[in-house]
PDB file of N, CA and C in Angstrom:
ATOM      1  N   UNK A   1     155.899 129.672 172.039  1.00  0.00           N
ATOM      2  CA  UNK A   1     155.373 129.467 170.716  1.00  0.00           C
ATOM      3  C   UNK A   1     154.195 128.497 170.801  1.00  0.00           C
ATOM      4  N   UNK A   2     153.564 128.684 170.093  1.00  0.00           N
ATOM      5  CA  UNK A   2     151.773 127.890 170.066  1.00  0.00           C
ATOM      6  C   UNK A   2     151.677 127.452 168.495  1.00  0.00           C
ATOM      7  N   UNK A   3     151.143 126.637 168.401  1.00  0.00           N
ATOM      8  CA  UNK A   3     150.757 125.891 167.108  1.00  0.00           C
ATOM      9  C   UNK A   3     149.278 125.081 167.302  1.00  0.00           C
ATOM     10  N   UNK A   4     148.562 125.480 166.201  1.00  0.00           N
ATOM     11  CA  UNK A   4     147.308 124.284 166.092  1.00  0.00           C
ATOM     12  C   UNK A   4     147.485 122.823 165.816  1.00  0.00           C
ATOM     13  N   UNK A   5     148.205 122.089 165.774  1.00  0.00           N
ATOM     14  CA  UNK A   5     148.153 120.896 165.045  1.00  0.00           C
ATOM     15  C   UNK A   5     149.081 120.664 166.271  1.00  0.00           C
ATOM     16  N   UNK A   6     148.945 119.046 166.124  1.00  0.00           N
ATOM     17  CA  UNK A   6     149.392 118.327 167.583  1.00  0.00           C
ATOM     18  C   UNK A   6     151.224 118.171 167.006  1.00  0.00           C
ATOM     19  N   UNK A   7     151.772 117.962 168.257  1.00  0.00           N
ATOM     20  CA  UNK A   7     153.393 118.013 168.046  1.00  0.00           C
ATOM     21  C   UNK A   7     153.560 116.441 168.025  1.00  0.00           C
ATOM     22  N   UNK A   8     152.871 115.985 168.743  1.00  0.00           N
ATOM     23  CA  UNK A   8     153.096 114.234 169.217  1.00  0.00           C
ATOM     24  C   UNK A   8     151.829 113.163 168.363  1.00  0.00           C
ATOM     25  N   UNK A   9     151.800 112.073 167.981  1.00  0.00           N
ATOM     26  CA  UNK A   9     150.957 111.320 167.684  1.00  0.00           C
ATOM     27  C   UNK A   9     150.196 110.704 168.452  1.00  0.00           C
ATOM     28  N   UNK A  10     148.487 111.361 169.081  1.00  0.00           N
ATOM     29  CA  UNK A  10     147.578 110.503 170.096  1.00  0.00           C
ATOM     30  C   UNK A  10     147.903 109.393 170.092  1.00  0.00           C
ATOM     31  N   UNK A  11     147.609 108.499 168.494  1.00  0.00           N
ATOM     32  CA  UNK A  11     147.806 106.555 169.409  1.00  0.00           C
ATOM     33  C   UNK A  11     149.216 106.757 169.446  1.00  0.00           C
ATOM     34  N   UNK A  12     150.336 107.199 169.483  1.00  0.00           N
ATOM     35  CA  UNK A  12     151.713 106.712 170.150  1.00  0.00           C
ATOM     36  C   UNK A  12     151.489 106.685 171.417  1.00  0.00           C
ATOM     37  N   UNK A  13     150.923 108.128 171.934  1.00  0.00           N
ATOM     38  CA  UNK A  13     151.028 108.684 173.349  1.00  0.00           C
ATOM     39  C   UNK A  13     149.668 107.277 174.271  1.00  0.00           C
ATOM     40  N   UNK A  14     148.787 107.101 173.861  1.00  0.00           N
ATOM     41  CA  UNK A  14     147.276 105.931 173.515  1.00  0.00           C
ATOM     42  C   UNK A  14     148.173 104.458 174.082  1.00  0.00           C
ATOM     43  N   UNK A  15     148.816 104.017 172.786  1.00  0.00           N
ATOM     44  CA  UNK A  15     149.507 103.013 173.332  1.00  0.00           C
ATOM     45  C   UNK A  15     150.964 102.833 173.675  1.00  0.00           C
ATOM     46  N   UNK A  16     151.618 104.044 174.603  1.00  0.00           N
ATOM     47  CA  UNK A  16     152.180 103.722 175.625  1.00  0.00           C
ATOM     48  C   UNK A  16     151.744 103.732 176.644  1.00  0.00           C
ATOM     49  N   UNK A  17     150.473 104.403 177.009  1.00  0.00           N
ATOM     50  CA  UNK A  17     149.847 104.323 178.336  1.00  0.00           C
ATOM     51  C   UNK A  17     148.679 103.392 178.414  1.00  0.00           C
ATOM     52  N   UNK A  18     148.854 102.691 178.715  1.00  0.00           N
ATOM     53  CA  UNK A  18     148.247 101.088 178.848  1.00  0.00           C
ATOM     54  C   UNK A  18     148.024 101.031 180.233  1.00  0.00           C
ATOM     55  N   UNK A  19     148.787 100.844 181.070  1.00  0.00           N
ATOM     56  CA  UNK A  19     148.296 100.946 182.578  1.00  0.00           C
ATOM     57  C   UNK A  19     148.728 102.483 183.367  1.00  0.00           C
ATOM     58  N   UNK A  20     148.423 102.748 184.693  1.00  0.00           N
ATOM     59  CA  UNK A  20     148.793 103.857 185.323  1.00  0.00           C
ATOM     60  C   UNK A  20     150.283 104.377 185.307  1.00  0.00           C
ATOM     61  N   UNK A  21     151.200 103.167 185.469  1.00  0.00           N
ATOM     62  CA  UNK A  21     152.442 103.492 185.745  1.00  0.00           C
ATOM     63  C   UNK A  21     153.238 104.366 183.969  1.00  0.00           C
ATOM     64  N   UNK A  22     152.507 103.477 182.924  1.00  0.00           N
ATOM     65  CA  UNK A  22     153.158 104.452 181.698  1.00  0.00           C
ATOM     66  C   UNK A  22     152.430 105.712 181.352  1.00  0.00           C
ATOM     67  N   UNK A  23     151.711 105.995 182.318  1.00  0.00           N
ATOM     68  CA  UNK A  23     150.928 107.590 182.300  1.00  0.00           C
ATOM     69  C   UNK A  23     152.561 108.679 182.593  1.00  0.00           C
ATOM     70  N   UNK A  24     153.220 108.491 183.401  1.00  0.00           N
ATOM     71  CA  UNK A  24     154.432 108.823 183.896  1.00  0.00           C
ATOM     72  C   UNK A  24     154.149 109.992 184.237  1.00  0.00           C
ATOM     73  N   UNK A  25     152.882 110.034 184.979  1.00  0.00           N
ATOM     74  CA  UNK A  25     151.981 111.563 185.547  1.00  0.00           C
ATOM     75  C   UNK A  25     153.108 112.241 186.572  1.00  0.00           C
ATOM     76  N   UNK A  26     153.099 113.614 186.321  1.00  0.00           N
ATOM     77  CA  UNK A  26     153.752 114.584 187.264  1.00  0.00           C
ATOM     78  C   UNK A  26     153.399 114.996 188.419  1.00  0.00           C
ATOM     79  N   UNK A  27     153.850 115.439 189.464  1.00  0.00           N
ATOM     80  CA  UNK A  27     153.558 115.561 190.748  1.00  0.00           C
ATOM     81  C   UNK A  27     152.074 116.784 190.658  1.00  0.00           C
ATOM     82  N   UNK A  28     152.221 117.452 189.500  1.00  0.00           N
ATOM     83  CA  UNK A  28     151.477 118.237 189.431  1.00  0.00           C
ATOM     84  C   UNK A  28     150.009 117.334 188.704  1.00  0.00           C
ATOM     85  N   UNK A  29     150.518 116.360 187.657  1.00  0.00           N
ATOM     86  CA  UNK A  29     148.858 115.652 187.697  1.00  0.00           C
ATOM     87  C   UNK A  29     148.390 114.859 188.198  1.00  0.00           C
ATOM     88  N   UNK A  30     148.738 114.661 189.474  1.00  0.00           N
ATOM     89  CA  UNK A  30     149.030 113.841 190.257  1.00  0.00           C
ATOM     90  C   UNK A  30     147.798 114.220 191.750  1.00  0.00           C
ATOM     91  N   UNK A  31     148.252 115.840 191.368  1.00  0.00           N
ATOM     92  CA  UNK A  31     147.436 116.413 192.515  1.00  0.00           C
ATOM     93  C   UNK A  31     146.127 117.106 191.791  1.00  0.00           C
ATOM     94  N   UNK A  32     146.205 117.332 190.304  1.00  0.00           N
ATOM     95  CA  UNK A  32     145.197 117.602 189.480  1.00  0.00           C
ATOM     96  C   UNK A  32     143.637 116.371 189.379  1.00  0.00           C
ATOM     97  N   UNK A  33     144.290 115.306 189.716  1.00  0.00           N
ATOM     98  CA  UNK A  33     143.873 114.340 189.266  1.00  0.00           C
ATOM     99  C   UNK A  33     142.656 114.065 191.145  1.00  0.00           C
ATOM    100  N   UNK A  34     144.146 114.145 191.936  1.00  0.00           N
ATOM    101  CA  UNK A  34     143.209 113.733 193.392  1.00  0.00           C
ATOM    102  C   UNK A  34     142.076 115.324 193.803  1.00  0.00           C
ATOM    103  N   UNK A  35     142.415 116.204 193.138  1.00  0.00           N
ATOM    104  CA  UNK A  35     141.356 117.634 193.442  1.00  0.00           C
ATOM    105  C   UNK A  35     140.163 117.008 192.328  1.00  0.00           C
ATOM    106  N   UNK A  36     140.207 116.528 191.262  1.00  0.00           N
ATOM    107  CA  UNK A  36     138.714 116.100 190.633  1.00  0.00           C
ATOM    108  C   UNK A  36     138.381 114.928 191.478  1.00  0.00           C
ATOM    109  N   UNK A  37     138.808 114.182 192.199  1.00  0.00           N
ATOM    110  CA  UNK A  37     138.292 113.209 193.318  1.00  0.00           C
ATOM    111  C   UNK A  37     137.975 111.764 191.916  1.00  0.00           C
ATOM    112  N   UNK A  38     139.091 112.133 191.666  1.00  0.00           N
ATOM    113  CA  UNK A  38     139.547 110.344 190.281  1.00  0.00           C
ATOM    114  C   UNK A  38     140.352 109.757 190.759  1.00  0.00           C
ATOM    115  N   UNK A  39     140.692 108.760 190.583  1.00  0.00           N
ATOM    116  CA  UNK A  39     141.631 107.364 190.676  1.00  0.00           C
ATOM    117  C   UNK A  39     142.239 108.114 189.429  1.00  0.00           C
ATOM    118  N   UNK A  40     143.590 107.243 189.798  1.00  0.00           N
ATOM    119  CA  UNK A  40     144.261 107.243 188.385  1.00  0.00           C
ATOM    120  C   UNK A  40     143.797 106.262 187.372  1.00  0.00           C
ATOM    121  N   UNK A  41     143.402 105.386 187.691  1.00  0.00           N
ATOM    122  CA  UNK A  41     142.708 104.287 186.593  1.00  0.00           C
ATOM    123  C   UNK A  41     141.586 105.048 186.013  1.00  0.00           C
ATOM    124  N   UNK A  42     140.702 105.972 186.418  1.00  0.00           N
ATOM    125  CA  UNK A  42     139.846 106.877 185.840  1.00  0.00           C
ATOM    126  C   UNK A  42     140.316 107.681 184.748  1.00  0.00           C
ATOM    127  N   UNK A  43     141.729 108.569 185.404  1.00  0.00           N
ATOM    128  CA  UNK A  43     142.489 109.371 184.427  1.00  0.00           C
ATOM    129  C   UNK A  43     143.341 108.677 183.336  1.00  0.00           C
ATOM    130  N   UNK A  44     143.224 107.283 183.638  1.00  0.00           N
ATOM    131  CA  UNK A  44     143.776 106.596 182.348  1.00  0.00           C
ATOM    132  C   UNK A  44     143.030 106.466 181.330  1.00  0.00           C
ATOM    133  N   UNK A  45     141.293 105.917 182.390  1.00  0.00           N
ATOM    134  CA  UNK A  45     140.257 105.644 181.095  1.00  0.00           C
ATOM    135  C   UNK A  45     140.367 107.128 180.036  1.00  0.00           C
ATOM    136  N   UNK A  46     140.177 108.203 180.634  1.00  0.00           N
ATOM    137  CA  UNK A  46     140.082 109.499 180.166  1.00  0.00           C
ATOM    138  C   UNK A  46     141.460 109.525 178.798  1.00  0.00           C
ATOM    139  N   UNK A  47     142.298 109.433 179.385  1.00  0.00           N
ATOM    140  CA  UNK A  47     143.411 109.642 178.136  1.00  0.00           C
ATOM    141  C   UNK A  47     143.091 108.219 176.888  1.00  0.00           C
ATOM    142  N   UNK A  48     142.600 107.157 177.246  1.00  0.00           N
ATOM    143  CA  UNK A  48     142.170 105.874 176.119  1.00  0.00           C
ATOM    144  C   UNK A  48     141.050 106.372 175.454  1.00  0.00           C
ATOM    145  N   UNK A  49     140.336 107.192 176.384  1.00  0.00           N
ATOM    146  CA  UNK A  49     139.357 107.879 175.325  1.00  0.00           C
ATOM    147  C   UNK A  49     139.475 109.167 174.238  1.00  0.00           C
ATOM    148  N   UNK A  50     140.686 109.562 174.882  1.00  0.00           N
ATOM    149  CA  UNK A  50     140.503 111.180 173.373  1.00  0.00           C
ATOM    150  C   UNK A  50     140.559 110.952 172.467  1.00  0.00           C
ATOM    151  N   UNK A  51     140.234 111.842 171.591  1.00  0.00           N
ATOM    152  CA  UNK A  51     140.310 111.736 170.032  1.00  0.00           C
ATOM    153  C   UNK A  51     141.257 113.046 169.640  1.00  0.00           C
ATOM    154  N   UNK A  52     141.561 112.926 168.398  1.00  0.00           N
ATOM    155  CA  UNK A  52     142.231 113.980 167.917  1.00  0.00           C
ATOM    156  C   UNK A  52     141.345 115.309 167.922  1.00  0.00           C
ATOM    157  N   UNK A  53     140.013 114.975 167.837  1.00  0.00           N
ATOM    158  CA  UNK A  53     139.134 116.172 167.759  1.00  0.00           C
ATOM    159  C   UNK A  53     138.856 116.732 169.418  1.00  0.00           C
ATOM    160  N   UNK A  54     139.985 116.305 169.886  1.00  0.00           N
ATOM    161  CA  UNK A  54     139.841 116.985 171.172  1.00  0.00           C
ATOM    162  C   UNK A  54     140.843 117.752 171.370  1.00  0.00           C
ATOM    163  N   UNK A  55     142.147 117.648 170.363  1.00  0.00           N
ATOM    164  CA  UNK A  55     142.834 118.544 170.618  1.00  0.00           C
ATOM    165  C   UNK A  55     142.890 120.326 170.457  1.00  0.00           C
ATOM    166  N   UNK A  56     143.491 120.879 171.786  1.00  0.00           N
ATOM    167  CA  UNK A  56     143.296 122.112 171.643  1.00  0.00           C
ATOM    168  C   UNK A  56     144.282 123.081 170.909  1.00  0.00           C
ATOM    169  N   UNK A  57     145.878 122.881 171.375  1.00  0.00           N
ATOM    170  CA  UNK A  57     146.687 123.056 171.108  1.00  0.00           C
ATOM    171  C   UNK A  57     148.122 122.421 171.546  1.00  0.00           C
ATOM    172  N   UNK A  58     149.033 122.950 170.285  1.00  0.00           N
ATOM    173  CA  UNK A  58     150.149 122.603 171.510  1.00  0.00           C
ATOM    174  C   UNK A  58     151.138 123.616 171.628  1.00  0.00           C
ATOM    175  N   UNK A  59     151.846 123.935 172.570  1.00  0.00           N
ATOM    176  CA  UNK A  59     153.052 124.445 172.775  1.00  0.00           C
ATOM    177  C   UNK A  59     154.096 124.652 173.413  1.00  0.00           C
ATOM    178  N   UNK A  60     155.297 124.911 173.306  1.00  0.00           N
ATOM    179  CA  UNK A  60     156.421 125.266 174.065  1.00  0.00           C
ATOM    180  C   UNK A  60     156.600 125.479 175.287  1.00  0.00           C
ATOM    181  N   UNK A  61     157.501 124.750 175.770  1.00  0.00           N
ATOM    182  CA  UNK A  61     157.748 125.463 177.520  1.00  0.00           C
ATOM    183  C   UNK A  61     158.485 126.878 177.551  1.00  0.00           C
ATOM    184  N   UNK A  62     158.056 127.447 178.458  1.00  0.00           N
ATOM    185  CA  UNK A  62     158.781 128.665 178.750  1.00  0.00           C
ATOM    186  C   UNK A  62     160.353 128.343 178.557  1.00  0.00           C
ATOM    187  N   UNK A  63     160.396 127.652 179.386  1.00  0.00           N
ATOM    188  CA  UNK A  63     162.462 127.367 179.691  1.00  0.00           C
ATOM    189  C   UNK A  63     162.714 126.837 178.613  1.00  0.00           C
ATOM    190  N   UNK A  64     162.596 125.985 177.484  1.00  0.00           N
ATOM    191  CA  UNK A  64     163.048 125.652 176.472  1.00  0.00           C
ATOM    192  C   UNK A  64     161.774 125.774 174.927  1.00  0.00           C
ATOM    193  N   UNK A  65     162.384 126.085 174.032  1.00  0.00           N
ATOM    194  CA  UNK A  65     161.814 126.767 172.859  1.00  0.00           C
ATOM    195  C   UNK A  65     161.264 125.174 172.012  1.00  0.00           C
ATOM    196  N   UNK A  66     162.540 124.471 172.501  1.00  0.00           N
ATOM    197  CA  UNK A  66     162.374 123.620 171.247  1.00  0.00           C
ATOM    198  C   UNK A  66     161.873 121.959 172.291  1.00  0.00           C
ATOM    199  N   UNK A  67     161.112 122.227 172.785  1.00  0.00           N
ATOM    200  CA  UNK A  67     160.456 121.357 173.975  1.00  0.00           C
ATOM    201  C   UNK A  67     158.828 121.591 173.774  1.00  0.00           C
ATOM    202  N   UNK A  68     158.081 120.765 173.339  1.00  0.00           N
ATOM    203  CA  UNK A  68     156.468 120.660 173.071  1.00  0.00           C
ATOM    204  C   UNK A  68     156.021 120.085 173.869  1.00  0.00           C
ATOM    205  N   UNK A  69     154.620 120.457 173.888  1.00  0.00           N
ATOM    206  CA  UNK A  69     153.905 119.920 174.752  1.00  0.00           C
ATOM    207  C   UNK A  69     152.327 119.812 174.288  1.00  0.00           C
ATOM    208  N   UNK A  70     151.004 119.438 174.558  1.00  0.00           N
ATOM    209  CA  UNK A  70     149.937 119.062 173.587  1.00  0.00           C
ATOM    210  C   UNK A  70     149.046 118.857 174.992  1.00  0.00           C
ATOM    211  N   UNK A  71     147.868 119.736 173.920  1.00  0.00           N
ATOM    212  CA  UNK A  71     146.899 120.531 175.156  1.00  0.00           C
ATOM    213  C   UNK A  71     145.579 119.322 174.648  1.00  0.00           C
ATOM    214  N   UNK A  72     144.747 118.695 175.139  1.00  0.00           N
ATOM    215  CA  UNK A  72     143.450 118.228 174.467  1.00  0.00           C
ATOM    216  C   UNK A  72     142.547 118.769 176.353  1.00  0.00           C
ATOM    217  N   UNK A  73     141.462 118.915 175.062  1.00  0.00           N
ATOM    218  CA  UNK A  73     140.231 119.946 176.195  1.00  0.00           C
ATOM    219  C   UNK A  73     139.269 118.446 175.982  1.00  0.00           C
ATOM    220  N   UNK A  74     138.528 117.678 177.225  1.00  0.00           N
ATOM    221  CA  UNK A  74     137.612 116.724 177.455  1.00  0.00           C
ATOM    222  C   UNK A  74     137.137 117.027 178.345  1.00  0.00           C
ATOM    223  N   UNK A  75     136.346 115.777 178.323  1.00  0.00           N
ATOM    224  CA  UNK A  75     135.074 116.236 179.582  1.00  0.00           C
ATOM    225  C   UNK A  75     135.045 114.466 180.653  1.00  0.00           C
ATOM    226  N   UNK A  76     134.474 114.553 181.504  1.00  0.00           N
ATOM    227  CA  UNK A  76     134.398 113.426 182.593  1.00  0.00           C
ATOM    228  C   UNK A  76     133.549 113.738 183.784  1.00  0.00           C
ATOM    229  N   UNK A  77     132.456 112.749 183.504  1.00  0.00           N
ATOM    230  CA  UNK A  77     131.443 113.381 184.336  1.00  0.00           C
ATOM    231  C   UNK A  77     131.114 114.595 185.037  1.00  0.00           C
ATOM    232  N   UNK A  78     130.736 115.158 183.588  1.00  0.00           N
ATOM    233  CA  UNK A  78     130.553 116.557 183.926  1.00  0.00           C
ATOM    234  C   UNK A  78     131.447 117.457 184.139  1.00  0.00           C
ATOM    235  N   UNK A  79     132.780 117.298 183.782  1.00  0.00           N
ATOM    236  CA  UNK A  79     133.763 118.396 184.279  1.00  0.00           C
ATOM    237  C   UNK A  79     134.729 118.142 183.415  1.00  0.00           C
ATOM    238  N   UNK A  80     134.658 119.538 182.730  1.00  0.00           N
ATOM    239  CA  UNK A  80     135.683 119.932 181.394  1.00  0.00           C
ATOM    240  C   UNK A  80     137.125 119.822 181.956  1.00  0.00           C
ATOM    241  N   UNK A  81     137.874 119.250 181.186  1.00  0.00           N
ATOM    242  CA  UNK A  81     139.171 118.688 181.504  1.00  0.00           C
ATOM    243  C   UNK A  81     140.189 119.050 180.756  1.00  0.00           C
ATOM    244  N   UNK A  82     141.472 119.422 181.444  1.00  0.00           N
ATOM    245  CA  UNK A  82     142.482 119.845 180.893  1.00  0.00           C
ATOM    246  C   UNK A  82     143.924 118.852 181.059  1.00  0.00           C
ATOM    247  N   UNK A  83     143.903 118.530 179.604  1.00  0.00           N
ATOM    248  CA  UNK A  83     144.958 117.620 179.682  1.00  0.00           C
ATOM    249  C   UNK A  83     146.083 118.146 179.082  1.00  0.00           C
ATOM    250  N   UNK A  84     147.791 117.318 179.620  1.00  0.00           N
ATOM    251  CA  UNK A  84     148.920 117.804 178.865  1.00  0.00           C
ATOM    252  C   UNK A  84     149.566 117.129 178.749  1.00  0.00           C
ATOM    253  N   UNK A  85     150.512 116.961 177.378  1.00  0.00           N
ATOM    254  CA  UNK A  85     151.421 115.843 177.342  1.00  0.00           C
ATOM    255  C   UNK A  85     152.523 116.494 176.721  1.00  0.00           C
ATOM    256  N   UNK A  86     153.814 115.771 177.246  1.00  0.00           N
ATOM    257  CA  UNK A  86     154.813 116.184 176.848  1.00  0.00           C
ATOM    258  C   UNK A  86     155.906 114.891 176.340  1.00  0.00           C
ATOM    259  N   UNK A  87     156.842 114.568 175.747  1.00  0.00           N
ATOM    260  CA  UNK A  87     157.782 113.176 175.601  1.00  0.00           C
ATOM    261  C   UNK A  87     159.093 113.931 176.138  1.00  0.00           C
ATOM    262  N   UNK A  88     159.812 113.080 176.652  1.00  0.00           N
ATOM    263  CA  UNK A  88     161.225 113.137 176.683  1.00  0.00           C
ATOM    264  C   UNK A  88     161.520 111.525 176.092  1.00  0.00           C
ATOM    265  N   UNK A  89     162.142 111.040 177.191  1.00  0.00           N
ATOM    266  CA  UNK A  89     162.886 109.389 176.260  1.00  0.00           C
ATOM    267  C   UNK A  89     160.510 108.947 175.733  1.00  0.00           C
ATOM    268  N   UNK A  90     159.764 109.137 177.237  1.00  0.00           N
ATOM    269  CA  UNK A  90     158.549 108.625 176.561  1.00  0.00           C
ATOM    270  C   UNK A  90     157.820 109.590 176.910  1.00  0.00           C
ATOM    271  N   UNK A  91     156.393 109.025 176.698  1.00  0.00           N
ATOM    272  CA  UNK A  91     155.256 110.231 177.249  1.00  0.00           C
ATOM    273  C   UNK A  91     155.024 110.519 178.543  1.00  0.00           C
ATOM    274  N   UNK A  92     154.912 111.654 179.079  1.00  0.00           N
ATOM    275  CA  UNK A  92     154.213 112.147 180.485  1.00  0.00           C
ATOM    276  C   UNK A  92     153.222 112.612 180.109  1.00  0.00           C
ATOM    277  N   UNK A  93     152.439 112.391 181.206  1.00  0.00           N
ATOM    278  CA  UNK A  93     151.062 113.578 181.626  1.00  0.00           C
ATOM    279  C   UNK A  93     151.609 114.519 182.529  1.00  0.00           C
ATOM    280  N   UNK A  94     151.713 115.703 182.286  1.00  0.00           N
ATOM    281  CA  UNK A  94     152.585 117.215 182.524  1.00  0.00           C
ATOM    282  C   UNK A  94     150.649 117.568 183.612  1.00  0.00           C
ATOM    283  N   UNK A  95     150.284 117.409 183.173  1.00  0.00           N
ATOM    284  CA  UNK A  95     149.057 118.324 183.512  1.00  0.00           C
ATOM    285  C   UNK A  95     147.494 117.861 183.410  1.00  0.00           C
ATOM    286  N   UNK A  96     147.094 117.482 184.617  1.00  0.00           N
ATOM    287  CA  UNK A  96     145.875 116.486 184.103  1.00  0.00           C
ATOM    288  C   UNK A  96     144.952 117.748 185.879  1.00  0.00           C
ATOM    289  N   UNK A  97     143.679 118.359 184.904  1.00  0.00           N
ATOM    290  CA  UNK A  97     143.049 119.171 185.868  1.00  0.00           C
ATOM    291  C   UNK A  97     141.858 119.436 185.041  1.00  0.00           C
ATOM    292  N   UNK A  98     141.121 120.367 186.261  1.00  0.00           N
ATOM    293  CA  UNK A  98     139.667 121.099 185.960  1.00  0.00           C
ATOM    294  C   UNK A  98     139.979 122.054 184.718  1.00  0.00           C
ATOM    295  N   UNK A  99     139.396 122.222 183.883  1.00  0.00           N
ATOM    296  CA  UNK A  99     139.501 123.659 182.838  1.00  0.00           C
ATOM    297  C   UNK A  99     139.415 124.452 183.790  1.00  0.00           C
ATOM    298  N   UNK A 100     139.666 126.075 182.805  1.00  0.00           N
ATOM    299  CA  UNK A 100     139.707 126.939 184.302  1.00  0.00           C
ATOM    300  C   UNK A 100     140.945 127.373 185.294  1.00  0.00           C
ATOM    301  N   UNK A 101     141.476 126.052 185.847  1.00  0.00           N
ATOM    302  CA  UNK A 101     142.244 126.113 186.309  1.00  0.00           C
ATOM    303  C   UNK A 101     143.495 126.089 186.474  1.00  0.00           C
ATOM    304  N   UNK A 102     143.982 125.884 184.736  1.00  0.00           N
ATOM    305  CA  UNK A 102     144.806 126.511 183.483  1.00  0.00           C
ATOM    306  C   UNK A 102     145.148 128.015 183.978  1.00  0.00           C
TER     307      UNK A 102
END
């Protein structure tokens, strides 16, 4: 399921991630992050910077219906960016990569 409007609140997700470690990045943005050739302190600046007008969408995981997740499309020197967030107890970054490669 897909929806336009965000599932989660940017400044909640904004100010829990304050330093690298409350990014609670996944193995997968983890390796998203070292293929754009960023620090994670880079991919932090990147998430302190979105705006709501960056969001793309959000939606559902395959394996569970009632599990969201929130798409925002940015850019970073020069390279359109695909971000994802999801909460359980807090926020993760599910997905931090090149557009495209979605």
């Amino acid at each position: 399921m897909e929806k336009r409007t965000p599932h989660y609140s940017l400044r909640e997700i904004q100010e829990q991630m304050q330093t690298v470690e409350d990014m609670h990045l996944t193995v997968s943005a983890q390796h998203g992050i070292s293929r754009l050739l960023m620090t994670e302190t880079e991919a932090l600046q990147v998430i302190q910077s979105l705006s709501v007008a960056r969001f793309h969408k959000s939606m559902t995981t395959y394996a569970d219906h009632r599990l969201w997740q929130d798409v925002y499309h940015t850019s970073y020197r020069g390279k359109s960016l695909y971000v994802k967030f999801q909460k359980l107890d807090e926020y993760f970054v599910i997905s931090f990569k090149e557009r495209g490669d979605e």
